[in-house]
PDB file of N, CA and C in Angstrom:
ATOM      1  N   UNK A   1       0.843  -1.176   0.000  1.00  0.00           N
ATOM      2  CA  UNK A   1       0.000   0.000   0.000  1.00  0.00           C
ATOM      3  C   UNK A   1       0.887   1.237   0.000  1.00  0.00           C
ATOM      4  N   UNK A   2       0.941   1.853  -1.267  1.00  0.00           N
ATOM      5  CA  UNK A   2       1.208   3.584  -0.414  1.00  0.00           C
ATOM      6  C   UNK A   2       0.706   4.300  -0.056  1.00  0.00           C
ATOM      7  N   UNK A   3       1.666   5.382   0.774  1.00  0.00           N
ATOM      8  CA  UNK A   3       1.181   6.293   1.656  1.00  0.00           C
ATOM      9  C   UNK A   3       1.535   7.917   0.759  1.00  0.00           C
ATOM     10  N   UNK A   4       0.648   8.314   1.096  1.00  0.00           N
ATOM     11  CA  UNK A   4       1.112  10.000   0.967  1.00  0.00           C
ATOM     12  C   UNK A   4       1.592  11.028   1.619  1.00  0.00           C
ATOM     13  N   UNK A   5       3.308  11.434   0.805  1.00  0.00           N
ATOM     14  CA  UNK A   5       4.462  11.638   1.253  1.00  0.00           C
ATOM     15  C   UNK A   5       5.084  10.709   2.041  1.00  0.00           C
ATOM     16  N   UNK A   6       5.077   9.556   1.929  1.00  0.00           N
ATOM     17  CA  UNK A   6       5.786   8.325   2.535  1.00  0.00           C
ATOM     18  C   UNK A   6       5.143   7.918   4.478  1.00  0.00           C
ATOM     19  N   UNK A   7       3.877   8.383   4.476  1.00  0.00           N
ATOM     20  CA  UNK A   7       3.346   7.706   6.146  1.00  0.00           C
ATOM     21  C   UNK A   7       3.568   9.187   6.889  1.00  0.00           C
ATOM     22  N   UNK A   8       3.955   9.976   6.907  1.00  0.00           N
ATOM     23  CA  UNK A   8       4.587  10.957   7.792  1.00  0.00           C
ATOM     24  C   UNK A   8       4.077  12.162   7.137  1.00  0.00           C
ATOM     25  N   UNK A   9       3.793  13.098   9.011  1.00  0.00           N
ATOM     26  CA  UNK A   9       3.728  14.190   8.169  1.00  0.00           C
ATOM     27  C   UNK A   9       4.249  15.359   8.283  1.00  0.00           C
ATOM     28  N   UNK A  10       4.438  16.705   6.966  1.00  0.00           N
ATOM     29  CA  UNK A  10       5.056  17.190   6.636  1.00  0.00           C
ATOM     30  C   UNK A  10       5.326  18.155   8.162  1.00  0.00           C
ATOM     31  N   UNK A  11       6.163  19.015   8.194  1.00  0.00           N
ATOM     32  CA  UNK A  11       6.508  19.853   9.019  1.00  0.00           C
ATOM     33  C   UNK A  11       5.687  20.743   9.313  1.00  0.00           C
ATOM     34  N   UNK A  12       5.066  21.671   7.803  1.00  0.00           N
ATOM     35  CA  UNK A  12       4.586  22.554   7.935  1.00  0.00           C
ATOM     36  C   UNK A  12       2.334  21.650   8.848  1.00  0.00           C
ATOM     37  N   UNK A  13       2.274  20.641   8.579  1.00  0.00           N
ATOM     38  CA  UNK A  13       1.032  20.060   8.727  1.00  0.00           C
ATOM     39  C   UNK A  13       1.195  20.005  10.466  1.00  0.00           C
ATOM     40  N   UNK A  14       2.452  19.719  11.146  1.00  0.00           N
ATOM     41  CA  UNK A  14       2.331  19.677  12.188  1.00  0.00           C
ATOM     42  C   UNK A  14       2.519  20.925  13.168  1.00  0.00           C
ATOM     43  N   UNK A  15       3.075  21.600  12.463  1.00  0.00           N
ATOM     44  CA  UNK A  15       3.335  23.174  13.218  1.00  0.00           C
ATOM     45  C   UNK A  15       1.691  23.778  13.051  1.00  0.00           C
ATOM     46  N   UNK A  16       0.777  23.736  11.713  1.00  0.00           N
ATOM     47  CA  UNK A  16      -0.226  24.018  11.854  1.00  0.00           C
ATOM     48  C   UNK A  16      -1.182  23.185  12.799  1.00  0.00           C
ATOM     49  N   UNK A  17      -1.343  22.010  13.033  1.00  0.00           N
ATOM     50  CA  UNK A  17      -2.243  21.405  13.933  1.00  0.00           C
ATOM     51  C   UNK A  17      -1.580  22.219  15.336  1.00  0.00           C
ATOM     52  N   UNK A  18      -0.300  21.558  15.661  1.00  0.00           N
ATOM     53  CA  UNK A  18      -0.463  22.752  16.975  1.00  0.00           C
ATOM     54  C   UNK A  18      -1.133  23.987  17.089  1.00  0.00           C
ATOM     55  N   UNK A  19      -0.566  24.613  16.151  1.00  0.00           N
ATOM     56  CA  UNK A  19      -1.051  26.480  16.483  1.00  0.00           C
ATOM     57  C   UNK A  19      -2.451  26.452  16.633  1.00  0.00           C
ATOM     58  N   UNK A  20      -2.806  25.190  15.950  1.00  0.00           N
ATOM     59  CA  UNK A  20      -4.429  25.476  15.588  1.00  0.00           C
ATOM     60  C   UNK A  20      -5.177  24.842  17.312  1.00  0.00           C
ATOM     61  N   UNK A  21      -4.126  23.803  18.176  1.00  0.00           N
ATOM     62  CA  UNK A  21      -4.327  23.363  18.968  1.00  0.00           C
ATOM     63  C   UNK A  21      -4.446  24.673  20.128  1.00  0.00           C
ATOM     64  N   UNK A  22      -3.245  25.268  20.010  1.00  0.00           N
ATOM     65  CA  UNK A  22      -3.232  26.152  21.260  1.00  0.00           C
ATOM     66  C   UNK A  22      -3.951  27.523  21.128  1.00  0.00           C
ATOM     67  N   UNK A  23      -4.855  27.575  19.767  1.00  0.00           N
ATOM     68  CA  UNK A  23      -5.382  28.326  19.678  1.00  0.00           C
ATOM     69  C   UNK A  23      -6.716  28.309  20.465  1.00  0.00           C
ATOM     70  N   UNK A  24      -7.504  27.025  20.020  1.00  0.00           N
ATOM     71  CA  UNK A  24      -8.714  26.491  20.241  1.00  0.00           C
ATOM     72  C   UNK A  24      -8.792  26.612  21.909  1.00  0.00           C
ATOM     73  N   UNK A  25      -7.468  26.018  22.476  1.00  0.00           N
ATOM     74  CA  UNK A  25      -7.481  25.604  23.785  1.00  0.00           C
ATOM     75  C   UNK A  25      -7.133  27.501  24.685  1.00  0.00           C
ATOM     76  N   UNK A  26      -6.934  28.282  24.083  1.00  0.00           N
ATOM     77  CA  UNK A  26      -6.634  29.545  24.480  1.00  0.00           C
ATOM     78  C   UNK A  26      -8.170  30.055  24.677  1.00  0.00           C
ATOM     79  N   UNK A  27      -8.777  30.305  23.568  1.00  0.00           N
ATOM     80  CA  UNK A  27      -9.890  30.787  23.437  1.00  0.00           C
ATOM     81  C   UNK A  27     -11.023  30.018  24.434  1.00  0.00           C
ATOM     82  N   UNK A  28     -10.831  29.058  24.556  1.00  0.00           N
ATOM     83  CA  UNK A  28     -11.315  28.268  25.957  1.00  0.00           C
ATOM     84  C   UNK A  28     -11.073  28.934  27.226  1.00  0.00           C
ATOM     85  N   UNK A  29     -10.449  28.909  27.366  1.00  0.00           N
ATOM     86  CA  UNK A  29      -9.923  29.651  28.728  1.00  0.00           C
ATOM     87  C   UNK A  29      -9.848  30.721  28.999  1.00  0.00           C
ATOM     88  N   UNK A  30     -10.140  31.848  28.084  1.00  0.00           N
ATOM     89  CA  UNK A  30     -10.269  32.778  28.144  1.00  0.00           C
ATOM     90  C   UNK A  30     -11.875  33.315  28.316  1.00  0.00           C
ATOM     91  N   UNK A  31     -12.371  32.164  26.896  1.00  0.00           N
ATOM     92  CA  UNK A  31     -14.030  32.459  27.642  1.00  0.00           C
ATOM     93  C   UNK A  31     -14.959  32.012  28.679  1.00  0.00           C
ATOM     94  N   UNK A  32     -14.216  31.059  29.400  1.00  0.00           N
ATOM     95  CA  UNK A  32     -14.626  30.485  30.823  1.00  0.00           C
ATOM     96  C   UNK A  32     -13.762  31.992  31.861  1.00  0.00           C
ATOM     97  N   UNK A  33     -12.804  32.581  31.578  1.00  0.00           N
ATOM     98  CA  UNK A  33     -12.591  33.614  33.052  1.00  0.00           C
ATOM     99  C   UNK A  33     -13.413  34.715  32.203  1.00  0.00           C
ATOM    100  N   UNK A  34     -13.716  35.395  31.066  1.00  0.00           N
ATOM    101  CA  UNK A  34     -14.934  36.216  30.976  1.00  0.00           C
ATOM    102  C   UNK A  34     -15.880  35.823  31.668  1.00  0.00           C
ATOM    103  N   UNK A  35     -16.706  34.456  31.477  1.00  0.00           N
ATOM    104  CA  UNK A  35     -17.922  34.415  32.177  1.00  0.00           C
ATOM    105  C   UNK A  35     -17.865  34.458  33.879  1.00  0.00           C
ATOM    106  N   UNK A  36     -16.778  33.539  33.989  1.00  0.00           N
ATOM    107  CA  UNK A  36     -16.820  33.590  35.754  1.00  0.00           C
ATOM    108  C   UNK A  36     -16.275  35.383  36.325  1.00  0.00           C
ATOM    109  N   UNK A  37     -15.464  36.044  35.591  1.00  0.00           N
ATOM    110  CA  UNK A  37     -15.228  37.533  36.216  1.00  0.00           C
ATOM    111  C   UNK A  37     -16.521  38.082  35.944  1.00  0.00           C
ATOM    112  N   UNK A  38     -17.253  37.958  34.655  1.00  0.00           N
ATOM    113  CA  UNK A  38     -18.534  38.502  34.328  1.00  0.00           C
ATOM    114  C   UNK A  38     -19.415  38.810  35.767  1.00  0.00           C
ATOM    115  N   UNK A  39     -19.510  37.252  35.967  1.00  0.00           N
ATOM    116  CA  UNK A  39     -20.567  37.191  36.898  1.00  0.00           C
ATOM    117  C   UNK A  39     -20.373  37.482  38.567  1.00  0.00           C
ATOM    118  N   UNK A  40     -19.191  37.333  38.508  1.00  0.00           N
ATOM    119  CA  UNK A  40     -18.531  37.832  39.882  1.00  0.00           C
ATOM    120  C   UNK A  40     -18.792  39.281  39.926  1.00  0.00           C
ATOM    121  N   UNK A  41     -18.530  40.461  39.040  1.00  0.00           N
ATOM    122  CA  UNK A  41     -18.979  41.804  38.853  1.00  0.00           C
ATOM    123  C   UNK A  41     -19.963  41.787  39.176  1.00  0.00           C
ATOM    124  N   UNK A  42     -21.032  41.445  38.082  1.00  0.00           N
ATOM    125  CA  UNK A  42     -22.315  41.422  38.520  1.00  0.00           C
ATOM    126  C   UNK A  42     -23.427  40.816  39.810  1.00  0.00           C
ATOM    127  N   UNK A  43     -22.920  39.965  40.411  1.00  0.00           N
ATOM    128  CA  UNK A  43     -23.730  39.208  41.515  1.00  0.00           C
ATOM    129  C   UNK A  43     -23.225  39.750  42.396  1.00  0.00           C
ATOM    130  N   UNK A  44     -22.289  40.402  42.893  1.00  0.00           N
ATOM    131  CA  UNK A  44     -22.109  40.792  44.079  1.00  0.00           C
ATOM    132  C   UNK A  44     -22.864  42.339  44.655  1.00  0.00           C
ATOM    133  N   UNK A  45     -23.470  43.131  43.392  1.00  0.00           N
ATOM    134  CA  UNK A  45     -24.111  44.117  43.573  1.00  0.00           C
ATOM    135  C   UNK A  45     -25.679  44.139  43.842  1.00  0.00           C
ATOM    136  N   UNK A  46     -26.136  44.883  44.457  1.00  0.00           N
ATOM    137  CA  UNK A  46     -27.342  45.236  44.487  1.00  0.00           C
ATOM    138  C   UNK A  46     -28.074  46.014  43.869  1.00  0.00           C
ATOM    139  N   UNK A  47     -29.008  45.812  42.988  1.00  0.00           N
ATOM    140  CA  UNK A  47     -29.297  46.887  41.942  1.00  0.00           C
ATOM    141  C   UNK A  47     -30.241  48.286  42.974  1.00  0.00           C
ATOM    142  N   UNK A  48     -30.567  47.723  44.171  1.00  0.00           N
ATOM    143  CA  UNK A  48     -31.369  48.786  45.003  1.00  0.00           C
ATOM    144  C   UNK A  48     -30.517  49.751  45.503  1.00  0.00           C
ATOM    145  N   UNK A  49     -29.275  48.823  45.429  1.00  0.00           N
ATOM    146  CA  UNK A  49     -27.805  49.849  46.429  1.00  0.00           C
ATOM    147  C   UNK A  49     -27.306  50.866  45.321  1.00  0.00           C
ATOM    148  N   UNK A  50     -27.656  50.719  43.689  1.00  0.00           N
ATOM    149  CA  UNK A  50     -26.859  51.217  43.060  1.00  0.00           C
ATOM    150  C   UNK A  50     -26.922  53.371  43.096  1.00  0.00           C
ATOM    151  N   UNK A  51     -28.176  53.807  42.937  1.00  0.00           N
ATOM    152  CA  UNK A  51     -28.297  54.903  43.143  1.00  0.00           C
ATOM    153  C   UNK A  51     -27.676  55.718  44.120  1.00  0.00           C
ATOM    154  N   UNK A  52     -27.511  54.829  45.807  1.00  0.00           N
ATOM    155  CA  UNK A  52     -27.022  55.272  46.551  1.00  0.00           C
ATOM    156  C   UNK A  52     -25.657  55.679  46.446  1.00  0.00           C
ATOM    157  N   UNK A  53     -25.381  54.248  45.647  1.00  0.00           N
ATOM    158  CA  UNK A  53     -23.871  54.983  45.739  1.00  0.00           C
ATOM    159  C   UNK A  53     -23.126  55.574  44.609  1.00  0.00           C
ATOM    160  N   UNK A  54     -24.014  55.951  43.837  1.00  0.00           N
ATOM    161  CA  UNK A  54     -24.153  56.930  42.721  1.00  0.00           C
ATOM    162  C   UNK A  54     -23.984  58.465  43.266  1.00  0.00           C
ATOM    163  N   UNK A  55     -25.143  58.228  44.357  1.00  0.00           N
ATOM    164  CA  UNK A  55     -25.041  59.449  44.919  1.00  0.00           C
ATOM    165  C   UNK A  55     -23.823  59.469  45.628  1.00  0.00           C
ATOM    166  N   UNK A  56     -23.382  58.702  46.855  1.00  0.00           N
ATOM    167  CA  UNK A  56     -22.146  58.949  47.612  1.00  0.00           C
ATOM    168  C   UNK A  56     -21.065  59.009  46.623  1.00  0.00           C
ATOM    169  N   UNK A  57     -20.749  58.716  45.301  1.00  0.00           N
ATOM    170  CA  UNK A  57     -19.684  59.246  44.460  1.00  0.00           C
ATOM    171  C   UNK A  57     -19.703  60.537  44.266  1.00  0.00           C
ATOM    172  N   UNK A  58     -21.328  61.143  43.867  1.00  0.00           N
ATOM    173  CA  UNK A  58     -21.045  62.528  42.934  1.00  0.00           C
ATOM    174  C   UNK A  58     -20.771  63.384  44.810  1.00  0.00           C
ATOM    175  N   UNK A  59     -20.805  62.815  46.043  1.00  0.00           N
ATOM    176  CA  UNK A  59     -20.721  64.205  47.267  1.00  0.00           C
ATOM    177  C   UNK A  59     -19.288  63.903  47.317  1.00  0.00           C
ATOM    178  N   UNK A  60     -18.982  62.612  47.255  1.00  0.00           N
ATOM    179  CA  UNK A  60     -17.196  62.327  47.976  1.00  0.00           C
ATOM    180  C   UNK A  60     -16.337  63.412  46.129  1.00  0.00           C
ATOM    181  N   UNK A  61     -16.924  63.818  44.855  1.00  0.00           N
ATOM    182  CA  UNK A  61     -16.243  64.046  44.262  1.00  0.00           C
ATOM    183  C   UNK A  61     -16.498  65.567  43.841  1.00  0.00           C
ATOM    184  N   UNK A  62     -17.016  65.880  44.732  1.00  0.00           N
ATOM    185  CA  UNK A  62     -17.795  67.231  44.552  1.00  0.00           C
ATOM    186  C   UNK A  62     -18.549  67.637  43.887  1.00  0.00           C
ATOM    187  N   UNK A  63     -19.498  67.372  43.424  1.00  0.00           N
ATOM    188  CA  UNK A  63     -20.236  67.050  42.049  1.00  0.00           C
ATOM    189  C   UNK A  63     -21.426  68.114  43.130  1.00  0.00           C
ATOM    190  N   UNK A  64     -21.578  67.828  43.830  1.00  0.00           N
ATOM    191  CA  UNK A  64     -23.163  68.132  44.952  1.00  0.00           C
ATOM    192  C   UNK A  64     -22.623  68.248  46.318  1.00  0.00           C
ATOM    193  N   UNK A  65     -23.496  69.354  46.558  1.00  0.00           N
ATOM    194  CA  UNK A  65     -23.163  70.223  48.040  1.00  0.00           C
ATOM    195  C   UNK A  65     -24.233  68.913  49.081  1.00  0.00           C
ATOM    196  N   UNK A  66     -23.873  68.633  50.371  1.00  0.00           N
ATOM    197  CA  UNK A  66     -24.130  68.081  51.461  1.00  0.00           C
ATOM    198  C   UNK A  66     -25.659  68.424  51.180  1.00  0.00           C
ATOM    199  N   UNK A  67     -26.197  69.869  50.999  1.00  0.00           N
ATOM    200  CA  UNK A  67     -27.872  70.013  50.858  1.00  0.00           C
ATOM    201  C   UNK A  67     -28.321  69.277  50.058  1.00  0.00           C
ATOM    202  N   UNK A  68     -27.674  69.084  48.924  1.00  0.00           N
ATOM    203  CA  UNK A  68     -28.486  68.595  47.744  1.00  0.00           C
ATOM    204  C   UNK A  68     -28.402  66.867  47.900  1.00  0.00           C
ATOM    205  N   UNK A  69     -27.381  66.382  48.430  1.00  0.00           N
ATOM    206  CA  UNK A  69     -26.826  65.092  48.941  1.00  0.00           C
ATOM    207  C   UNK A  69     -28.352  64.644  49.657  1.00  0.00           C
ATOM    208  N   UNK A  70     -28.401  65.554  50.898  1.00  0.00           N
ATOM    209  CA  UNK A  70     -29.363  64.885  51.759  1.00  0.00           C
ATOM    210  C   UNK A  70     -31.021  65.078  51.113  1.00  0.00           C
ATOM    211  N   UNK A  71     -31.042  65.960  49.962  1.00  0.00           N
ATOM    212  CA  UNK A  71     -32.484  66.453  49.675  1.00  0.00           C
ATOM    213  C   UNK A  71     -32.577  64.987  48.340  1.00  0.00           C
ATOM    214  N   UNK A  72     -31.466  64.725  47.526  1.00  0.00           N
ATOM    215  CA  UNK A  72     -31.813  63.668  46.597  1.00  0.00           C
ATOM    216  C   UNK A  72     -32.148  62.101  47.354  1.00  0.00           C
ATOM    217  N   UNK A  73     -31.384  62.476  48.732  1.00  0.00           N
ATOM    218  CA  UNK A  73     -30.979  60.693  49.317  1.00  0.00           C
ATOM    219  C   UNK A  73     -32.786  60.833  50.187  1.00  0.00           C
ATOM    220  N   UNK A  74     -33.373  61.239  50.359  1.00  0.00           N
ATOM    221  CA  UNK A  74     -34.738  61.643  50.757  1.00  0.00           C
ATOM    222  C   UNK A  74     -35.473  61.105  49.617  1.00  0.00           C
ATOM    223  N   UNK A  75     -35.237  61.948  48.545  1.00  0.00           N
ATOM    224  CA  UNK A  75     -36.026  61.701  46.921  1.00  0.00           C
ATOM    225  C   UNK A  75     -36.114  59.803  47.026  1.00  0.00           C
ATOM    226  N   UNK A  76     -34.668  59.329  46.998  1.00  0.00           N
ATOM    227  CA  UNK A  76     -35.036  58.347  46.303  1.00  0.00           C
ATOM    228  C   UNK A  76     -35.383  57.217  47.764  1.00  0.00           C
ATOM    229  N   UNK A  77     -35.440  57.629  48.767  1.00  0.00           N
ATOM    230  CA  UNK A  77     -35.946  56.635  50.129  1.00  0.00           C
ATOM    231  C   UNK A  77     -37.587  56.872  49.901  1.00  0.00           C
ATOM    232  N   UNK A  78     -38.082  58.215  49.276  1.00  0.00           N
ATOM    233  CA  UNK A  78     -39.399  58.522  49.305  1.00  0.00           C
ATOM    234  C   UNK A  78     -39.735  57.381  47.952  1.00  0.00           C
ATOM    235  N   UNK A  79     -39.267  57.359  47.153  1.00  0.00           N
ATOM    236  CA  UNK A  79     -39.376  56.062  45.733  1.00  0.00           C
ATOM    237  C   UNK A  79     -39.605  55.000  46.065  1.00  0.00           C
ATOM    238  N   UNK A  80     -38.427  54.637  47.003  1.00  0.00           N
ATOM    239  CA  UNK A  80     -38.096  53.170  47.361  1.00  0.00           C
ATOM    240  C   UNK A  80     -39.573  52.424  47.699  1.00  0.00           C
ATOM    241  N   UNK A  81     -40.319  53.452  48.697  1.00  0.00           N
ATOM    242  CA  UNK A  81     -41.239  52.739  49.273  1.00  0.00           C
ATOM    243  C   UNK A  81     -42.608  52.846  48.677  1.00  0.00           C
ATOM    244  N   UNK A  82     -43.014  51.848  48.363  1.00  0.00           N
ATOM    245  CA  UNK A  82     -44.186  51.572  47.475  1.00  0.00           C
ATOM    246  C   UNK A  82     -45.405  52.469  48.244  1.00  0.00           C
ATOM    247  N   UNK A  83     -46.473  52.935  46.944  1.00  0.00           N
ATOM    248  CA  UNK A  83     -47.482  53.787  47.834  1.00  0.00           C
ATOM    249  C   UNK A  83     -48.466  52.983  48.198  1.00  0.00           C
ATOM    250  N   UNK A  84     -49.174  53.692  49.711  1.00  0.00           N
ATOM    251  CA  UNK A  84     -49.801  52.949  50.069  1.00  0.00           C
ATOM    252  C   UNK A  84     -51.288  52.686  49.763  1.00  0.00           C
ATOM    253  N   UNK A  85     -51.847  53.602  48.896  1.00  0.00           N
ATOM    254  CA  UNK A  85     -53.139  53.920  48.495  1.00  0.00           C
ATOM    255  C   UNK A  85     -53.359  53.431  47.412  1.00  0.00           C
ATOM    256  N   UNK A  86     -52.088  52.940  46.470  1.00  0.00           N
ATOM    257  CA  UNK A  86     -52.356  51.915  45.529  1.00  0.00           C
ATOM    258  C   UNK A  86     -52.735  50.587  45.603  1.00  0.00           C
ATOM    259  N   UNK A  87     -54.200  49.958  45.026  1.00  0.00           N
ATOM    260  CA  UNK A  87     -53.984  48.754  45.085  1.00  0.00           C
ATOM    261  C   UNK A  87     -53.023  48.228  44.989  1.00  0.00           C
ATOM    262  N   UNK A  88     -52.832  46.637  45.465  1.00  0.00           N
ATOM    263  CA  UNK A  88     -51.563  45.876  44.498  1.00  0.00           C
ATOM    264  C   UNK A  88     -52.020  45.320  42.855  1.00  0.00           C
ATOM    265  N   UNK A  89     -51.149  45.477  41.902  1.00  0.00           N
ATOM    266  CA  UNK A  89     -51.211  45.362  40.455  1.00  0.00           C
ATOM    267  C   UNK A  89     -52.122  46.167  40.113  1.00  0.00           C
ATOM    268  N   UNK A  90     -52.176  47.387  40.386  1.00  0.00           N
ATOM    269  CA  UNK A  90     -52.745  48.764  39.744  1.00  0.00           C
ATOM    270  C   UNK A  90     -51.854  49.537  39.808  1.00  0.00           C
ATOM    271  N   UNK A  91     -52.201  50.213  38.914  1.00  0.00           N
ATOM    272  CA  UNK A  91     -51.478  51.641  38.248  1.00  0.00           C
ATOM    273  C   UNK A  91     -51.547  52.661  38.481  1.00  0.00           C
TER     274      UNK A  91
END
């Protein structure tokens, strides 16, 4: 029986299966620590906490005077809490 190029293979066939190996196996591993950093970002926050500390950025960066600090952090505690004269699932 022959073989093509004598059973063996060429140089350039095996330098490409590697590259093509450590490519495949790169891109693996890279998109398993996207998803796990992904979700580590995201799950550790509270989406209720986020405004707050929206606000405590713009006072710690001067963005807003202490008045306006305590008159918005009021605003959104007055939000937070559902009204009471609304049925529930009415509008």
């Amino acid at each position: 029986m022959m073989w093509w190029y004598g059973g063996h293979w060429a140089f350039w066939q095996a330098g490409l299966m590697w590259t093509g190996m450590l490519i495949f196996w790169g891109l693996l591993l890279w998109a398993m620590y996207a998803l796990l950093s992904a979700s580590r970002r995201s799950g550790g926050r509270n989406r209720r906490d986020e405004p707050r500390r929206i606000l405590d950025e713009r006072l710690a960066r001067g963005e807003i005077s202490p008045e306006e600090y305590r008159r918005l952090l009021d605003l959104l505690r007055s939000d937070a809490a559902p009204p009471a004269s609304t049925p529930a699932g009415r509008k």
